[in-house]
Protein backbone atom coordinates (compact mmCIF):
# COMPACT_ATOMS: atom_id res chain seq x y z
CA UNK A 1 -17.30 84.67 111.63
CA UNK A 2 -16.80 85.97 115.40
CA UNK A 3 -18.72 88.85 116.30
CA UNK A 4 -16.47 91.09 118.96
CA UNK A 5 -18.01 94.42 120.47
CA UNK A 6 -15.23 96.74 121.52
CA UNK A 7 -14.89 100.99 121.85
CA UNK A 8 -14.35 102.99 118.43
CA UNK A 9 -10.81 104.26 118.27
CA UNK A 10 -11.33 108.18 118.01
CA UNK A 11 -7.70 108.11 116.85
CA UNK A 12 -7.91 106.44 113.90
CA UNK A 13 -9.65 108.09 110.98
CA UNK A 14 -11.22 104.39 109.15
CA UNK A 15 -12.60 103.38 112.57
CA UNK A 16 -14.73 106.05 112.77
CA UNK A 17 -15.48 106.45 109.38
CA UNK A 18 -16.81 103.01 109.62
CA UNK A 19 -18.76 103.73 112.02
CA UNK A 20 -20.22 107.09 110.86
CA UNK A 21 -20.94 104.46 107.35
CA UNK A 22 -22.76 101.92 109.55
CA UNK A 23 -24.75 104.14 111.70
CA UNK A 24 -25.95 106.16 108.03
CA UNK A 25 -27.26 102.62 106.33
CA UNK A 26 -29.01 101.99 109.60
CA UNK A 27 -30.50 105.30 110.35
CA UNK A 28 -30.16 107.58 107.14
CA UNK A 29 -32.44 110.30 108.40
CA UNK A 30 -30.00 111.40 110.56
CA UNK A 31 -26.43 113.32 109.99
CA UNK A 32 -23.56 111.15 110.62
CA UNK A 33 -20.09 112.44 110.18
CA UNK A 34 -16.41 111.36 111.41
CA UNK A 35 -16.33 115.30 112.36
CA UNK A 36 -19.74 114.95 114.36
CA UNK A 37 -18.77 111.81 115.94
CA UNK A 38 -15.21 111.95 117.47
CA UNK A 39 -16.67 116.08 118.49
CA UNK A 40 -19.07 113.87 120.71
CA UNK A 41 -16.80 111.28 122.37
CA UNK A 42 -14.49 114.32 122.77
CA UNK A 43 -16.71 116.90 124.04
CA UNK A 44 -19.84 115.35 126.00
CA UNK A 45 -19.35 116.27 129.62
CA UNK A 46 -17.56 113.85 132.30
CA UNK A 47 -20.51 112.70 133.72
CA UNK A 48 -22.00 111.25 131.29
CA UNK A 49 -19.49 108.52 131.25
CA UNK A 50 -20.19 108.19 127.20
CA UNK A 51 -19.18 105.36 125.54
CA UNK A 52 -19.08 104.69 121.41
CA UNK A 53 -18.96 100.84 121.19
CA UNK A 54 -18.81 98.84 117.99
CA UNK A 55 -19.55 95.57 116.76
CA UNK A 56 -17.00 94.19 114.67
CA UNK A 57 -17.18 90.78 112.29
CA UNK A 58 -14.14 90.13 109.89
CA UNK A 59 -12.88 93.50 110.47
CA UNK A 60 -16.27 95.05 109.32
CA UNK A 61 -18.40 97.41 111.66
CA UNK A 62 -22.06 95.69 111.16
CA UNK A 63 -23.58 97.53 114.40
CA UNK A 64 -23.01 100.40 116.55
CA UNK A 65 -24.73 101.67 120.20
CA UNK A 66 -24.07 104.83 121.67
CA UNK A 67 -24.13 105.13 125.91
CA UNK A 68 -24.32 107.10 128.66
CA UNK A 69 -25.53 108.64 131.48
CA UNK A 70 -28.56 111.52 130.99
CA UNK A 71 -26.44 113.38 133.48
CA UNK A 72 -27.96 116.89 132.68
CA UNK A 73 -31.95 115.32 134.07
CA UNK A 74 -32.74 116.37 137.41
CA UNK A 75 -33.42 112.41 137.70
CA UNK A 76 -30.48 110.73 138.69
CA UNK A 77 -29.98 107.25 137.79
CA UNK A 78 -31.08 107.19 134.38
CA UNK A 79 -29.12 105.83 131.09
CA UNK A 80 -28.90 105.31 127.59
CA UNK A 81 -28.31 103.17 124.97
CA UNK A 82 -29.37 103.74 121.16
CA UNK A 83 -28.11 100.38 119.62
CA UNK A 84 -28.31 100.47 115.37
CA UNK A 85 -27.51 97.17 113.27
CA UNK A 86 -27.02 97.30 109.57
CA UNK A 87 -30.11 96.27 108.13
CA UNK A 88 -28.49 93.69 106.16
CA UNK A 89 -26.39 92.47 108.89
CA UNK A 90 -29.01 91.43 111.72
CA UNK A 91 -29.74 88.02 113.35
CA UNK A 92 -25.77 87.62 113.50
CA UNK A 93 -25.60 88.18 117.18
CA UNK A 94 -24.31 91.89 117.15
CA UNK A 95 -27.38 93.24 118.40
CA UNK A 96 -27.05 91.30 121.87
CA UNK A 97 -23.44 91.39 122.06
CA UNK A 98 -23.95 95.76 122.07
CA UNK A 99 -26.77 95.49 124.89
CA UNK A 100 -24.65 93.21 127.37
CA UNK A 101 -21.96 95.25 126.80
CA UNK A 102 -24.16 98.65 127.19
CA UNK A 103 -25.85 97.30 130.41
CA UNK A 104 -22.83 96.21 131.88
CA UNK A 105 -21.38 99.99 131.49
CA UNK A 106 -24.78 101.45 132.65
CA UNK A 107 -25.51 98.93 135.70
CA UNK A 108 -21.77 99.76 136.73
CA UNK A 109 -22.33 103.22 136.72
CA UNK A 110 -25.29 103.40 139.05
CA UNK A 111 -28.39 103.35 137.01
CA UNK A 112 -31.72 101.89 137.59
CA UNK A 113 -33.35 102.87 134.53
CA UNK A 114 -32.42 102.80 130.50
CA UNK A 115 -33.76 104.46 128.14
CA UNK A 116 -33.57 103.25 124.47
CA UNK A 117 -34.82 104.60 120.88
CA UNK A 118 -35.74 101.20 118.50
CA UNK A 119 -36.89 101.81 115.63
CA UNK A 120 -40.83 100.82 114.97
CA UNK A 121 -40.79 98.08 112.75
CA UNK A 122 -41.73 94.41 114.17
CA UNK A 123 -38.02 92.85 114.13
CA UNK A 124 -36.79 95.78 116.39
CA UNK A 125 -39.27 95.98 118.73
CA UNK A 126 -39.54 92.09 119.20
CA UNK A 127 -35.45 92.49 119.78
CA UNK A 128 -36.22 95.35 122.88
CA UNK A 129 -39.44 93.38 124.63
CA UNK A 130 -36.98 90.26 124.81
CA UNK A 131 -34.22 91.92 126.78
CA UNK A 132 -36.91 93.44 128.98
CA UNK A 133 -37.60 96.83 127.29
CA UNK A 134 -41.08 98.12 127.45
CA UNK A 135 -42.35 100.21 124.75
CA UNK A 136 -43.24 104.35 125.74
CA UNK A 137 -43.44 107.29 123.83
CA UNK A 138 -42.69 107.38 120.21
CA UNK A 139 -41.70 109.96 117.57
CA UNK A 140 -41.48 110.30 113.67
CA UNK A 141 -37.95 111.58 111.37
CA UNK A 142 -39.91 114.08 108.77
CA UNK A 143 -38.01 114.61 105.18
CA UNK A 144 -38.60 117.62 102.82
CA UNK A 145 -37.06 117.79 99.16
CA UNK A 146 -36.24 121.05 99.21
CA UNK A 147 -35.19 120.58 94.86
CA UNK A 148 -39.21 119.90 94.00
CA UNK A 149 -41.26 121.09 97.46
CA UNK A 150 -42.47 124.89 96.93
CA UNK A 151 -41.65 126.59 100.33
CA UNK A 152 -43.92 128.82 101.80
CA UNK A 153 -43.15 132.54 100.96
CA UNK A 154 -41.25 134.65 103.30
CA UNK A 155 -43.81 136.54 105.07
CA UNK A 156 -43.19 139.83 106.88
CA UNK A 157 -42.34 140.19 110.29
CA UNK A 158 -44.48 141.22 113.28
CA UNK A 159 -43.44 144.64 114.68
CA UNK A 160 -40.80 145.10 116.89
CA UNK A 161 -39.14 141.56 115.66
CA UNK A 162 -36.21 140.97 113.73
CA UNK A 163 -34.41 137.94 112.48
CA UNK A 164 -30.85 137.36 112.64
CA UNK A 165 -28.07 134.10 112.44
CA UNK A 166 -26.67 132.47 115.42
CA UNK A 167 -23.68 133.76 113.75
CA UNK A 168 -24.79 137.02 114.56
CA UNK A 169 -24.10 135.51 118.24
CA UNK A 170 -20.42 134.32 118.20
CA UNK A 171 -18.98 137.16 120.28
CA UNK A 172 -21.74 136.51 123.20
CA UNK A 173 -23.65 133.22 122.99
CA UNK A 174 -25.33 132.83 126.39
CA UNK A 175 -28.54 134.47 125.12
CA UNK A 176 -28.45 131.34 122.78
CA UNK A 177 -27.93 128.67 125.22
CA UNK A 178 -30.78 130.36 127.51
CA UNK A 179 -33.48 130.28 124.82
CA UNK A 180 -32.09 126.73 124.33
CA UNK A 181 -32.11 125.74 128.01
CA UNK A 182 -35.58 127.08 127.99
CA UNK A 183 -37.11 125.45 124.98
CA UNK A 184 -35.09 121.73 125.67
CA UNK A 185 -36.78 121.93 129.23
CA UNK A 186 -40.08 122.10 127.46
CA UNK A 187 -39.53 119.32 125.02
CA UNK A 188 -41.81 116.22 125.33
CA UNK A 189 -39.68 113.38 126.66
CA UNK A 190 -39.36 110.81 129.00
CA UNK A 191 -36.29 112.04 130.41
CA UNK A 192 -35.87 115.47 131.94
CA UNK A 193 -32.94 117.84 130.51
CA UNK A 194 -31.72 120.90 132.69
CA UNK A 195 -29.42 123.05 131.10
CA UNK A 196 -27.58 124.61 134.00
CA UNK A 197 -23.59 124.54 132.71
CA UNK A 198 -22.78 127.20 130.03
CA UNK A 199 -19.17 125.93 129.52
CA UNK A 200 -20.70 122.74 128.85
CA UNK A 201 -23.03 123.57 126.29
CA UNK A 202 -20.93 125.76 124.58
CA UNK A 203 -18.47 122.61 124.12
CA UNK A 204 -20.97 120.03 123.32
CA UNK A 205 -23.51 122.11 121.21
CA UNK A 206 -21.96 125.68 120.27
CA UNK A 207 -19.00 124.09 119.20
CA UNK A 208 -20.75 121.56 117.72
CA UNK A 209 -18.90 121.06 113.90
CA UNK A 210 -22.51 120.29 112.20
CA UNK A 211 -24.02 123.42 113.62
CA UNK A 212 -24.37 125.70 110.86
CA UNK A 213 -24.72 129.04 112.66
CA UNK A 214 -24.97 130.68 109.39
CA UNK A 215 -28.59 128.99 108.59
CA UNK A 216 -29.45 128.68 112.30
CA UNK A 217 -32.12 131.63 112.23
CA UNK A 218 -33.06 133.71 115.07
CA UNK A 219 -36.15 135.69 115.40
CA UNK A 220 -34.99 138.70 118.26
CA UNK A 221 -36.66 141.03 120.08
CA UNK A 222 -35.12 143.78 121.93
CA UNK A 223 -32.01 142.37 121.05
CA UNK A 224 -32.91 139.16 123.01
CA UNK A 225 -33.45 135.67 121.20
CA UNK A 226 -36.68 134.96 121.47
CA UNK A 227 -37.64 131.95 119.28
CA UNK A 228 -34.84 129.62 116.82
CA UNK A 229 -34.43 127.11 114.08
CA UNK A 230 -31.03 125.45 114.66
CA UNK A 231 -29.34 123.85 111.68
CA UNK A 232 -26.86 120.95 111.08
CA UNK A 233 -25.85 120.71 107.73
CA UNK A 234 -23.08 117.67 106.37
CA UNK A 235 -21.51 119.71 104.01
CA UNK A 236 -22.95 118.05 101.31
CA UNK A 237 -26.90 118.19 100.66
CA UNK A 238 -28.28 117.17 103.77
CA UNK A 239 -29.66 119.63 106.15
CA UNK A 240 -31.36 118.68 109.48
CA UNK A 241 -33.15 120.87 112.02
CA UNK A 242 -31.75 119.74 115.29
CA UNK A 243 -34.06 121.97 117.40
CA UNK A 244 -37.73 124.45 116.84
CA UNK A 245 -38.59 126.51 119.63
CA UNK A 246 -39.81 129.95 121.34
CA UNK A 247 -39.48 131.81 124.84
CA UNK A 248 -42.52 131.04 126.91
CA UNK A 249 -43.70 134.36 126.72
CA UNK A 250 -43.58 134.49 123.13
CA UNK A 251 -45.40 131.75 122.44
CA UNK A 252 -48.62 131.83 119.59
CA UNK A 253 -46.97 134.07 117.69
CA UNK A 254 -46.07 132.24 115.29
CA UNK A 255 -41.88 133.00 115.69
CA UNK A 256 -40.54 129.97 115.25
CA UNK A 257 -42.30 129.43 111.79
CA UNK A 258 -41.25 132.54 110.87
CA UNK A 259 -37.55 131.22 111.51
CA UNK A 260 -37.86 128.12 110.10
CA UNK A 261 -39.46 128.98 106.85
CA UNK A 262 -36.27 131.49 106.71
CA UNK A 263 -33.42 129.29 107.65
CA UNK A 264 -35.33 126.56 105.00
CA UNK A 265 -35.34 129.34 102.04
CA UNK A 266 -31.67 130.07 102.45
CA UNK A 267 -30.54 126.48 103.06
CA UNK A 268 -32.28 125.79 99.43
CA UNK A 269 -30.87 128.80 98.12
CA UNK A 270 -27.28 127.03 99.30
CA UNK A 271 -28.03 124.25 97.35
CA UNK A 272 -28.73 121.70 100.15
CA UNK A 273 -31.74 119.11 98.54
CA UNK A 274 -32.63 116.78 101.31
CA UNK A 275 -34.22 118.38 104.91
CA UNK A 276 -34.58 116.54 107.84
CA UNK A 277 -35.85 116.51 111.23
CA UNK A 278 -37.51 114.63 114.47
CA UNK A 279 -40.72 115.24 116.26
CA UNK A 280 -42.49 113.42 119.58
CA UNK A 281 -45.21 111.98 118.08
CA UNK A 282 -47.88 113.87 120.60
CA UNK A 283 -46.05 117.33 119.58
CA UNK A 284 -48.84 118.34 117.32
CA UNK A 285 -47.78 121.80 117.08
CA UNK A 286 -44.57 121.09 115.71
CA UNK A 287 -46.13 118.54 113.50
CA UNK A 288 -48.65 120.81 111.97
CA UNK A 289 -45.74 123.13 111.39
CA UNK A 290 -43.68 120.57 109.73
CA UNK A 291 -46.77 119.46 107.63
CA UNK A 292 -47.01 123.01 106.19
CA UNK A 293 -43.78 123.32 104.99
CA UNK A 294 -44.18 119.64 103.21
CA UNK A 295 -42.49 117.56 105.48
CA UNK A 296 -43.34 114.14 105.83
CA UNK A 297 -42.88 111.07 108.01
CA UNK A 298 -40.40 108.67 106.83
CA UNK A 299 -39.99 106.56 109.49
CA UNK A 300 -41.32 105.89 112.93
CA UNK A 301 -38.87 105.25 116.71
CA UNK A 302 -40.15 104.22 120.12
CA UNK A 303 -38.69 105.03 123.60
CA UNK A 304 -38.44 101.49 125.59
CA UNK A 305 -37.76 101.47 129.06
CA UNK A 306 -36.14 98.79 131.09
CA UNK A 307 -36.29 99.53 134.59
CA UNK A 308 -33.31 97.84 136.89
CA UNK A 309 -33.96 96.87 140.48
C-alpha cells in the first residue's frame, strides 16, 4: 500500500486518537492523550508555526512527527522535528516521507538548523546520519513502579519552608511560571528556552489538561515558590514528572527532593502504578535523585543536528 503524510485533523476525534495510539506504541514512556494533543496544536504560540503531521497507509496511522519552530530560544533560526514510527511498521517508507515533509515546513520557515530526538538504538540512528543528522547530546526516560518500589519516607522540612500544590496557585500563577522560567533556562540542552510571555505560558503549560496541579508540589518560602515537582498524570495509572527544579539561590538544599518524594507519596496514595520521567544524560544531580527514589533507565534518545546552509 501507498504511504501518504498529511496534517492530523484536530477536528475529528479517531484522527487524533490514532495518533495519540501510534505515538504510545512508539514511545510508551511518555503520556499521550487526544486531550494533550489537540491542547498542543491549539495552544502552542504563533510563532512556532507547529505542525502535527501523520503518516497514513490503508487508512492506518503507522508514524507520526511533530514540528516547529523553538521560537521561545534567544537563537533564531532553529527547528524541530521529533519523527516516531511504529516499531512494527518501519522500512515502509513513512519515516522519509515525515522528514521531507518536516524539512520542507522548517526550510520554508527560515531555519538553518534542526534539531531532532531519535531514539538510541542502531536502526534509528542509522535512519538520522543518512538524512544528514549528526548525533549530540543524549538523555535517558527513567520508570518507577510505584505498586512494589518502597519510597523514601517523608522527611521533615527545613525551617522556614513549607510545601504546598500548584493548586494552591490558581488565583495568581506568575510566581509559578517565574520559578519555571528560571529553572527551564538552566536546563541542559542544545537549544536555549527564554520564558519571557506569561500569557503564553499560562496557555501552553498552566492550562495544560495533563498538568495535575493537585500532585504538582511546591516547596515555598516566604510565600514565594522556591523549588517544584510538576506532574502530568493520564487519568489512568501513569504519572510523569514533566519538570524538577529550584531557585538559584536555593540551590543544595535539597528542595526539590523534598517535593518530589512528596508529590511521588501522594500520587501512589492516588493509586497511579507506573512513574515516569526524562533526564540529560550529563544531569547527574537529577540522576542521582532519580536513582534514590528507584527510578531506572528504560530507554536511551539522542539530540541530532542537521545544520542547513
Amino acid at each position: 500500500m501507498t504511504v501518504i503524510v498529511r496534517d492530523l485533523r484536530p477536528e475529528v476525534p479517531a484522527d487524533v486518537e490514532r495518533f495519540a495510539h501510534s505515538r504510545h506504541l512508539a514511545l510508551p514512556y511518555v503520556l499521550w492523550t487526544p486531550a494533550g494533543i489537540t491542547h498542543r496544536q491549539a495552544h502552542t504560540h504563533p510563532d512556532a508555526h507547529y505542525r502535527s503531521l501523520v503518516a497514513e497507509e490503508g487508512g492506518e496511522t503507522i508514524g507520526t512527527a511533530q514540528v516547529g519552530i523553538a521560537y521561545d530560544s534567544p537563537e533564531p533560526g532553529q527547528g524541530y522535528l521529533n519523527i516516531y514510527v511504529q516499531p512494527d511498521r518501519t522500512r515502509r517508507g513513512a519515516g522519509g516521507l515525515l522528514v521531507r515533509a518536516a524539512e520542507e515546513h522548517l526550510t520554508a520557515l527560515g531555519a538553518t538548523k534542526l534539531f531532532s530526538w531519535v531514539l538510541d538504538e542502531p536502526d534509528n540512528r542509522a535512519f538520522a546520519e543518512r538524512h544528514g543528522y549528526r548525533a549530540s547530546r543524549s538523555a535517558h526516560f527513567l520508570r518507577l513502579d510505584l505498586v512494589n518500589t518502597a519510597l523514601p519516607r517523608l522527611q521533615d522540612l527545613p525551617p522556614g519552608v513549607e510545601l504546598r500544590t500548584a493548586a494552591d496557585f490558581a488565583d495568581d500563577p506568575r510566581p509559578m511560571f517565574e520559578l519555571d522560567a528560571e529553572t527551564a533556562s538552566d536546563e541542559p540542552s542544545d537549544v536555549g528556552v527564554e520564558f519571557t510571555n506569561y500569557d503564553a505560558w499560562i496557555e501552553e503549560t498552566w492550562k495544560h489538561p495533563l498538568l495535575d496541579r493537585d500532585l504538582t508540589s511546591v516547596a515555598v518560602v516566604d510565600g514565594r515558590p522556591v523549588a517544584f515537582s510538576v506532574a502530568y498524570t493520564d487519568g489512568t495509572a501513569r504519572y510523569f514528572t514533566a519538570m524538577t527544579g529550584t531557585a538559584r539561590a536555593f540551590r543544595g538544599r535539597g528542595l526539590a527532593k523534598l517535593a518530589k518524594n512528596a508529590s511521588l507519596h501522594r500520587a501512589r496514595a492516588a493509586g497511579y502504578k507506573e512513574a515516569f520521567t526524562g533526564n540529560d544524560s550529563d544531569n547527574e544531580p537529577m540522576l542521582a535523585i532519580n536513582r534514590w527514589f528507584g527510578y531506572e533507565i528504560c530507554a536511551s534518545e539522542v539530540r541530532h543536528v542537521r545544520e542547513l546552509g
